[in-house]
PDB file of N, CA and C in Angstrom:
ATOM      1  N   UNK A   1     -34.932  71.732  83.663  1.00  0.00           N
ATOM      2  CA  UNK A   1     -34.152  72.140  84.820  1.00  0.00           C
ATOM      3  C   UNK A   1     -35.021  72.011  86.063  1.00  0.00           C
ATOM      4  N   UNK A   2     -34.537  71.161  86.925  1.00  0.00           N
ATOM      5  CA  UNK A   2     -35.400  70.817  88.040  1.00  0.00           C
ATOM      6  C   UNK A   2     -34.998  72.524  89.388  1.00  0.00           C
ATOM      7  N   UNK A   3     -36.167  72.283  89.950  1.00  0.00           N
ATOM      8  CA  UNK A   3     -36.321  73.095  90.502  1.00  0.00           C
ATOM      9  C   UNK A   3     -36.100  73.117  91.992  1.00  0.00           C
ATOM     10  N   UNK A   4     -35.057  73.523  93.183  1.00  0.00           N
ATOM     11  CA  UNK A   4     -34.838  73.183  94.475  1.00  0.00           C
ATOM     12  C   UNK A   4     -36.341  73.014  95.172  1.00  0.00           C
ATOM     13  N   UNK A   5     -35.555  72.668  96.408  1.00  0.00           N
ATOM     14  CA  UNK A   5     -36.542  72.752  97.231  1.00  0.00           C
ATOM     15  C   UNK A   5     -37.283  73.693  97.437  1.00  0.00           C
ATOM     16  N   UNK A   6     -36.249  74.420  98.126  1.00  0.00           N
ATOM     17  CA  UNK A   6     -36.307  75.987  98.615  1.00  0.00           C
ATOM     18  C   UNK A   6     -37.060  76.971  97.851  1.00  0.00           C
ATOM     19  N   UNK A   7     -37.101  76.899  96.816  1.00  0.00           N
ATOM     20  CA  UNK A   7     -37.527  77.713  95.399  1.00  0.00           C
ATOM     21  C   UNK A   7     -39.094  77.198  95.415  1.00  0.00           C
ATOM     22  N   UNK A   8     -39.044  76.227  95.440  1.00  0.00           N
ATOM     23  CA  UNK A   8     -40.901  75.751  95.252  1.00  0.00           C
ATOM     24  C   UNK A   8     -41.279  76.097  96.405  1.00  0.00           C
ATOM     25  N   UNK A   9     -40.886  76.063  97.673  1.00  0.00           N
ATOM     26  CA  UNK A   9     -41.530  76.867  99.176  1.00  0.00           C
ATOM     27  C   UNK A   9     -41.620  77.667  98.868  1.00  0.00           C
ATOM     28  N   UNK A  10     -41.155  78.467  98.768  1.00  0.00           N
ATOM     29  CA  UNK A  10     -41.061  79.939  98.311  1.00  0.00           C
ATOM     30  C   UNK A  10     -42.148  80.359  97.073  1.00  0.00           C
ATOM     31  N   UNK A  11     -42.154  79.669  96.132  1.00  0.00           N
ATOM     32  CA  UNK A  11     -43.246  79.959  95.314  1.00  0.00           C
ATOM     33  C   UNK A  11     -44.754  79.308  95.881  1.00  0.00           C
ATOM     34  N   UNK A  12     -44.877  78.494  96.785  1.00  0.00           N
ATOM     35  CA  UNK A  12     -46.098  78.362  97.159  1.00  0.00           C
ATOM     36  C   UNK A  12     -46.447  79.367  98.090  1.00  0.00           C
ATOM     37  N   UNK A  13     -45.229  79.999  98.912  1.00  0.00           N
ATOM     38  CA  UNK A  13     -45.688  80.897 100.415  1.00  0.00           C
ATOM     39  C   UNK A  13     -46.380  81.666  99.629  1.00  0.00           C
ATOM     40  N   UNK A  14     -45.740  82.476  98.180  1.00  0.00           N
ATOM     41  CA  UNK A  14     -45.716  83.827  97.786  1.00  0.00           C
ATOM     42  C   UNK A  14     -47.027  83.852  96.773  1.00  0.00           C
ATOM     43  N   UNK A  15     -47.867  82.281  96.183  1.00  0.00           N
ATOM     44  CA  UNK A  15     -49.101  82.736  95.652  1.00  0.00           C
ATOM     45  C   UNK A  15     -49.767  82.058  96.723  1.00  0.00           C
ATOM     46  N   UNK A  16     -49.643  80.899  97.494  1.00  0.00           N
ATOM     47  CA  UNK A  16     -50.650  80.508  98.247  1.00  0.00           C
ATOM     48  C   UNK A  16     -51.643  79.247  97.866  1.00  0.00           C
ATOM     49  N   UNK A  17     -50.547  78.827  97.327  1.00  0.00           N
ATOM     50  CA  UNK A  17     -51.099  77.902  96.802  1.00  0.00           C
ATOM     51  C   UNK A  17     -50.446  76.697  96.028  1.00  0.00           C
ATOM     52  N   UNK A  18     -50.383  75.315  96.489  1.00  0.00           N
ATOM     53  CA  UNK A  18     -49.100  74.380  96.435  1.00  0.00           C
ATOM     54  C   UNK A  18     -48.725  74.078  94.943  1.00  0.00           C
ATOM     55  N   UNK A  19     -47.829  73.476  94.994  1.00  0.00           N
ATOM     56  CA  UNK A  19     -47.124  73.508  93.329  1.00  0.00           C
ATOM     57  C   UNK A  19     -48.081  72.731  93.016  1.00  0.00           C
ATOM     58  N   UNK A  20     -48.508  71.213  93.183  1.00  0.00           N
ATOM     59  CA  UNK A  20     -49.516  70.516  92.334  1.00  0.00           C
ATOM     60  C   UNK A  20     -51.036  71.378  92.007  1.00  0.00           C
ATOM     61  N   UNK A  21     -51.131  72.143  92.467  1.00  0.00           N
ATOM     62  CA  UNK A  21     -52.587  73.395  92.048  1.00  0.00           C
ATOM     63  C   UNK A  21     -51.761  74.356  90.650  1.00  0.00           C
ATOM     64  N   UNK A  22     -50.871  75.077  91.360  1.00  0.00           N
ATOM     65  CA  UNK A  22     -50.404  75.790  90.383  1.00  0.00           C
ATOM     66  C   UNK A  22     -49.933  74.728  88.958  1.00  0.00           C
ATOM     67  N   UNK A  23     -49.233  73.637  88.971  1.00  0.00           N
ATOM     68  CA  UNK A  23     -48.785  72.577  87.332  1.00  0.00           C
ATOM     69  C   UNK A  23     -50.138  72.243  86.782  1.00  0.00           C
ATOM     70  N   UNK A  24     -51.866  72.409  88.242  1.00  0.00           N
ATOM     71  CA  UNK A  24     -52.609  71.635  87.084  1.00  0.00           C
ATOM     72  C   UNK A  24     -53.160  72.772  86.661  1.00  0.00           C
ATOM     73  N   UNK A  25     -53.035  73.934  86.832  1.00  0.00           N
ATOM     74  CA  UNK A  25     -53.946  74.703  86.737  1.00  0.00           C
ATOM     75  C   UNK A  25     -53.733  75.187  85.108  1.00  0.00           C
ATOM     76  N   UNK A  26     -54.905  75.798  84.217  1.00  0.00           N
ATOM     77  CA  UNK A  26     -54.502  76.221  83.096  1.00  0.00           C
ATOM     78  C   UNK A  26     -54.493  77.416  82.771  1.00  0.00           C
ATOM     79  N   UNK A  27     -53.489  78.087  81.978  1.00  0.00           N
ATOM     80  CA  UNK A  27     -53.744  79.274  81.944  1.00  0.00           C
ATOM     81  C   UNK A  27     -55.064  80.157  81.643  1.00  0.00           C
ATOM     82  N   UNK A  28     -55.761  79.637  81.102  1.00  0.00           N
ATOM     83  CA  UNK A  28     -57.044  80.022  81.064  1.00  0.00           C
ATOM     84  C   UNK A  28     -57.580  80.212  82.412  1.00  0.00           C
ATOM     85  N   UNK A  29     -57.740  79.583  82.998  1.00  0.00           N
ATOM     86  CA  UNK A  29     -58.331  79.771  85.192  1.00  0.00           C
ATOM     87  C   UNK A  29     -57.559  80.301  85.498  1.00  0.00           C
ATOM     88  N   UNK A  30     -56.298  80.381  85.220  1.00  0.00           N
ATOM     89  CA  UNK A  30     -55.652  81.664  85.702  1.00  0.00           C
ATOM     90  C   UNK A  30     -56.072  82.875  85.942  1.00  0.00           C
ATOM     91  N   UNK A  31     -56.023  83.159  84.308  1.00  0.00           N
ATOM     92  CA  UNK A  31     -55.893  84.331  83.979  1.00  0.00           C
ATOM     93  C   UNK A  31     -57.292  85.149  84.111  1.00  0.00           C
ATOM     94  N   UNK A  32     -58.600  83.703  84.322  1.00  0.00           N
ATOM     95  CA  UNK A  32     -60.271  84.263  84.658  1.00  0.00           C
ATOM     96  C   UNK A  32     -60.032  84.668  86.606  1.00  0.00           C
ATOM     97  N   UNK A  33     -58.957  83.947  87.401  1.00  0.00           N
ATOM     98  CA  UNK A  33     -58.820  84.380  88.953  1.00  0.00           C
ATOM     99  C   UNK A  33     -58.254  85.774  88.743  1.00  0.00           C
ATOM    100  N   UNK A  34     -56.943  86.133  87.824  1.00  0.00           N
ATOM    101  CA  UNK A  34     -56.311  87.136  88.286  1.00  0.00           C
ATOM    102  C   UNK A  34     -57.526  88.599  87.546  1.00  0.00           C
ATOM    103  N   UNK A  35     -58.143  88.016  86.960  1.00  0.00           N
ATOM    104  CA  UNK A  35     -59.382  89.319  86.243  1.00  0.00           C
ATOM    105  C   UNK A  35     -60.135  89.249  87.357  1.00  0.00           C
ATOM    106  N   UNK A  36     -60.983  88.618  88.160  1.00  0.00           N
ATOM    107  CA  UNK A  36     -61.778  88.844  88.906  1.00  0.00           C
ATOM    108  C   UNK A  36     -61.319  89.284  89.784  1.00  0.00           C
ATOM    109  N   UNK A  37     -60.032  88.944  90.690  1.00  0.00           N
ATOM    110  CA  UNK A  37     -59.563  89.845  91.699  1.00  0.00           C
ATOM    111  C   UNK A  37     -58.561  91.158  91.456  1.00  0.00           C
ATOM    112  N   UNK A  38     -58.676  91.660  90.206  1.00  0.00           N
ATOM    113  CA  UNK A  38     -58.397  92.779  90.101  1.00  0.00           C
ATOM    114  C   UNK A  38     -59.495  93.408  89.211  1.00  0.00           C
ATOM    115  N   UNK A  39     -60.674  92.875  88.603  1.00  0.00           N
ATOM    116  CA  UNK A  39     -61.986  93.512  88.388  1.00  0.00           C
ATOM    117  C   UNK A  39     -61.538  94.152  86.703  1.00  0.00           C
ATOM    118  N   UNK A  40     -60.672  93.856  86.453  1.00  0.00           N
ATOM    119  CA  UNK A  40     -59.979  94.072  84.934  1.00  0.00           C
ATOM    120  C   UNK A  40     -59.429  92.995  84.062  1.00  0.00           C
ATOM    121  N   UNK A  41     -59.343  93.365  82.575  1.00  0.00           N
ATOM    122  CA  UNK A  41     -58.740  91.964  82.245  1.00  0.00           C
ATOM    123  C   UNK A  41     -57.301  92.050  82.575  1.00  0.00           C
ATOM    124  N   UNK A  42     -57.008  90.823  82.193  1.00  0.00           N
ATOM    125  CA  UNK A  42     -55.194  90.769  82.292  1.00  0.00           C
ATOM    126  C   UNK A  42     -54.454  91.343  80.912  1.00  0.00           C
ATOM    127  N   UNK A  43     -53.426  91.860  80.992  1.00  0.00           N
ATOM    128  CA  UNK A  43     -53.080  92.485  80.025  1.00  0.00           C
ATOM    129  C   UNK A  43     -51.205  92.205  79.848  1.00  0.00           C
ATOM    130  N   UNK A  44     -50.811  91.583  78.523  1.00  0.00           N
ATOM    131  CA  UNK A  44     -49.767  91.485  78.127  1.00  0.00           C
ATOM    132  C   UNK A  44     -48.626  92.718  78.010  1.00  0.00           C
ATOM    133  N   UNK A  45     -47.781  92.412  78.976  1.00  0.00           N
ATOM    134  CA  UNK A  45     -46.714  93.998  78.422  1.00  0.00           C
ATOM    135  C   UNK A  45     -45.153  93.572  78.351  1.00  0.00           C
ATOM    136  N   UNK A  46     -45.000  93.983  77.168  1.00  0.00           N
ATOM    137  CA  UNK A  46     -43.736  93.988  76.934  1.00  0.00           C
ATOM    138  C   UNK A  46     -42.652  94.714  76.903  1.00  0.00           C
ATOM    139  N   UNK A  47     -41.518  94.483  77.475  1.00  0.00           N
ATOM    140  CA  UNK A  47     -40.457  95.423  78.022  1.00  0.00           C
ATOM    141  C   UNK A  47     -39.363  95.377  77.091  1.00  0.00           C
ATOM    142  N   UNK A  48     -39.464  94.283  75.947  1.00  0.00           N
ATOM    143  CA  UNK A  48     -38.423  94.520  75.006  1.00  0.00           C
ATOM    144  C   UNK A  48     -37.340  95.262  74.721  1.00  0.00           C
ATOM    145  N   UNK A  49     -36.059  95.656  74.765  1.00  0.00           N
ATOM    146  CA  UNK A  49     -35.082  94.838  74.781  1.00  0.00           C
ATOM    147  C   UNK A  49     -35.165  95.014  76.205  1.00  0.00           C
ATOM    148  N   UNK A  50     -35.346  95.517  76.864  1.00  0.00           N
ATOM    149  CA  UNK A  50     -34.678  96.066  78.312  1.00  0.00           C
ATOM    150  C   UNK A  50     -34.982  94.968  79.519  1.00  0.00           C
ATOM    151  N   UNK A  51     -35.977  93.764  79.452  1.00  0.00           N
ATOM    152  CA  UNK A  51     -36.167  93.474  80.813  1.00  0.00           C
ATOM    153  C   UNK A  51     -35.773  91.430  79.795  1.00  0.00           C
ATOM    154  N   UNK A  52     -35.195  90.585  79.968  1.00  0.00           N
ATOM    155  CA  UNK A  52     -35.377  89.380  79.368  1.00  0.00           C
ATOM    156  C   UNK A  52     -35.207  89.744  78.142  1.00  0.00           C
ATOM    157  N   UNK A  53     -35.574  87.959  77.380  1.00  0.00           N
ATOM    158  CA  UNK A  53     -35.539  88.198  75.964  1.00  0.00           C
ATOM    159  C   UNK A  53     -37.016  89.008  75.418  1.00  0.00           C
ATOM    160  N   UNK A  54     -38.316  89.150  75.754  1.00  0.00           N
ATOM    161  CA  UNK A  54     -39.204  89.735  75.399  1.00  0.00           C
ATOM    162  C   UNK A  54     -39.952  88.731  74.298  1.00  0.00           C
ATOM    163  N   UNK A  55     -40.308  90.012  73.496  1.00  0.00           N
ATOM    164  CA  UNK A  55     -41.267  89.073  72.340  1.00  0.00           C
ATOM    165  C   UNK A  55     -40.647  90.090  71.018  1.00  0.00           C
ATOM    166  N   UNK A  56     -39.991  89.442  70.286  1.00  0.00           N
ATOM    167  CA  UNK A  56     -39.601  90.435  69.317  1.00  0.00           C
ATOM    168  C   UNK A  56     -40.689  90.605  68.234  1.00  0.00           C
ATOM    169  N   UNK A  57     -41.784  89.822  68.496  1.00  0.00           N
ATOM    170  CA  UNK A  57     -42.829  89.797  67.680  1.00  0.00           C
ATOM    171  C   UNK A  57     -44.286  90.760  67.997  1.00  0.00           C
ATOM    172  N   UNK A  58     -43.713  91.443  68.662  1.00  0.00           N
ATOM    173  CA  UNK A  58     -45.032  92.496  69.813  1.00  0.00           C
ATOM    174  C   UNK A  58     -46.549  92.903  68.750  1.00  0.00           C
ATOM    175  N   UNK A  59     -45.459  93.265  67.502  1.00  0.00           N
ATOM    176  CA  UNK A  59     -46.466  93.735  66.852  1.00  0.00           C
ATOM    177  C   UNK A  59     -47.651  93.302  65.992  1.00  0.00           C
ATOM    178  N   UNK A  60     -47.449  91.799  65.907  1.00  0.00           N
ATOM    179  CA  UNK A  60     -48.628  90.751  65.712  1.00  0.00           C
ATOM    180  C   UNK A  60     -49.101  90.145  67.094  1.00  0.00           C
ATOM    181  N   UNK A  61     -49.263  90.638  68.091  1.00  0.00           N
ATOM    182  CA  UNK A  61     -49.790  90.033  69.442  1.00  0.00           C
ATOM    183  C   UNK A  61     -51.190  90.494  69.362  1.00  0.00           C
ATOM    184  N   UNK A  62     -52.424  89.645  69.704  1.00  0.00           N
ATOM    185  CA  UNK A  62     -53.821  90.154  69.445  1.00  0.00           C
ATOM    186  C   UNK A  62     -54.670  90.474  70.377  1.00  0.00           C
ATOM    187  N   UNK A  63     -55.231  90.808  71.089  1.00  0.00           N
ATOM    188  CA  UNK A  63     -56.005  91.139  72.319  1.00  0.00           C
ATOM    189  C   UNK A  63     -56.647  89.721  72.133  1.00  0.00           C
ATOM    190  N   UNK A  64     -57.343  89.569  72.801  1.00  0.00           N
ATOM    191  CA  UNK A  64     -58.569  88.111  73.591  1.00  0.00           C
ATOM    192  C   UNK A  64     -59.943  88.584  72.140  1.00  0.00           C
ATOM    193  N   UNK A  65     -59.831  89.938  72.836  1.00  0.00           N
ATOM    194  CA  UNK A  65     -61.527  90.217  71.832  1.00  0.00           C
ATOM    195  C   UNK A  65     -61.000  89.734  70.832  1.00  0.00           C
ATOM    196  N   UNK A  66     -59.925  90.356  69.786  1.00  0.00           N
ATOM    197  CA  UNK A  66     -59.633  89.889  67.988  1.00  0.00           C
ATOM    198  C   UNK A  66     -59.763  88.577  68.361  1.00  0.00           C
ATOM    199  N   UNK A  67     -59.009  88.044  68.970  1.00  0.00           N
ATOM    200  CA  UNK A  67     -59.070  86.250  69.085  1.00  0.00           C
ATOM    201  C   UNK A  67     -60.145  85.996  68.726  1.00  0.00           C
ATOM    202  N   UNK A  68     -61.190  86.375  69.553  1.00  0.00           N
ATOM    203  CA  UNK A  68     -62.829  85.543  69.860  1.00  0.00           C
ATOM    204  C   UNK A  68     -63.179  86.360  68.547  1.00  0.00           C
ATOM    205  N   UNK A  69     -63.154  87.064  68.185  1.00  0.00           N
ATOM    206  CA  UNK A  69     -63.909  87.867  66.815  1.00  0.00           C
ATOM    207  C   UNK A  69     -63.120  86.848  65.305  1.00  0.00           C
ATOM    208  N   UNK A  70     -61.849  86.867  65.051  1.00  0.00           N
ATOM    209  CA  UNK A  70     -61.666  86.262  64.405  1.00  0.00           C
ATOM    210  C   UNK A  70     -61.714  84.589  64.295  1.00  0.00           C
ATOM    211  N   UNK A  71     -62.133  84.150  65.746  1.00  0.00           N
ATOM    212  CA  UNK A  71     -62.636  82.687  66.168  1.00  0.00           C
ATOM    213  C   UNK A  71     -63.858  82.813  65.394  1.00  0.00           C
ATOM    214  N   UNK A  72     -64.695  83.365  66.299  1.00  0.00           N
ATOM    215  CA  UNK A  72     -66.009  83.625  65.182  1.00  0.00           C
ATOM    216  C   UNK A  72     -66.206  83.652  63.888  1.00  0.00           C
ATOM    217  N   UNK A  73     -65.516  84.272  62.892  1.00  0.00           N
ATOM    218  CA  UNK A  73     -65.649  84.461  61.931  1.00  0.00           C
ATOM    219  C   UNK A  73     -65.586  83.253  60.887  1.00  0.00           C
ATOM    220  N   UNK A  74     -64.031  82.083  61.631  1.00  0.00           N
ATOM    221  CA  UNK A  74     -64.105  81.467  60.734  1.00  0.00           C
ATOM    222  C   UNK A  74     -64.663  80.258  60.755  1.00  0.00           C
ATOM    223  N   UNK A  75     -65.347  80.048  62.262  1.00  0.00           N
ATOM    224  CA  UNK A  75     -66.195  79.141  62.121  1.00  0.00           C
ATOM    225  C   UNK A  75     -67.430  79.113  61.479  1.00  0.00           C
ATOM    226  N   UNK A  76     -67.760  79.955  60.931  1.00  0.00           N
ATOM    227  CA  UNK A  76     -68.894  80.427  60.440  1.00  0.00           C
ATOM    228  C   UNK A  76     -69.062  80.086  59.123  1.00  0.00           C
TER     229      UNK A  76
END
């Protein structure tokens, strides 16, 4: 679904930054900008049923650390 004009202005005024930055960017640099300028990590929350479809799967979702801990492990 292509996206208006109007709608991509609007999403560049509101992060500041033009759509070709934001399509190349990866979520990974993202998510290392939005930790440093709020000095915390980023954190997943889910509003299930009440806000969208959600994640009906909440309860296998893993923090970053398990990630990198169980990364570790099985490269080993």
């Amino acid at each position: 679904m292509a996206m208006s004009a109007e709608l991509l202005r609007l999403i560049e005024r509101k992060t500041g930054k033009t759509i070709e930055r934001l399509r190349s960017e990866t979520l990974c640099e993202r998510r290392r900008q939005v930790e440093a300028e709020h000095g915390s990590p980023m954190q997943l929350l889910r509003l299930f049923p009440f806000i969208g479809r959600g994640s009906v799967m909440g309860e296998h979702l893993l923090s970053r650390a398990e990630v990198e801990r169980q990364l570790d492990r099985a490269i080993r």
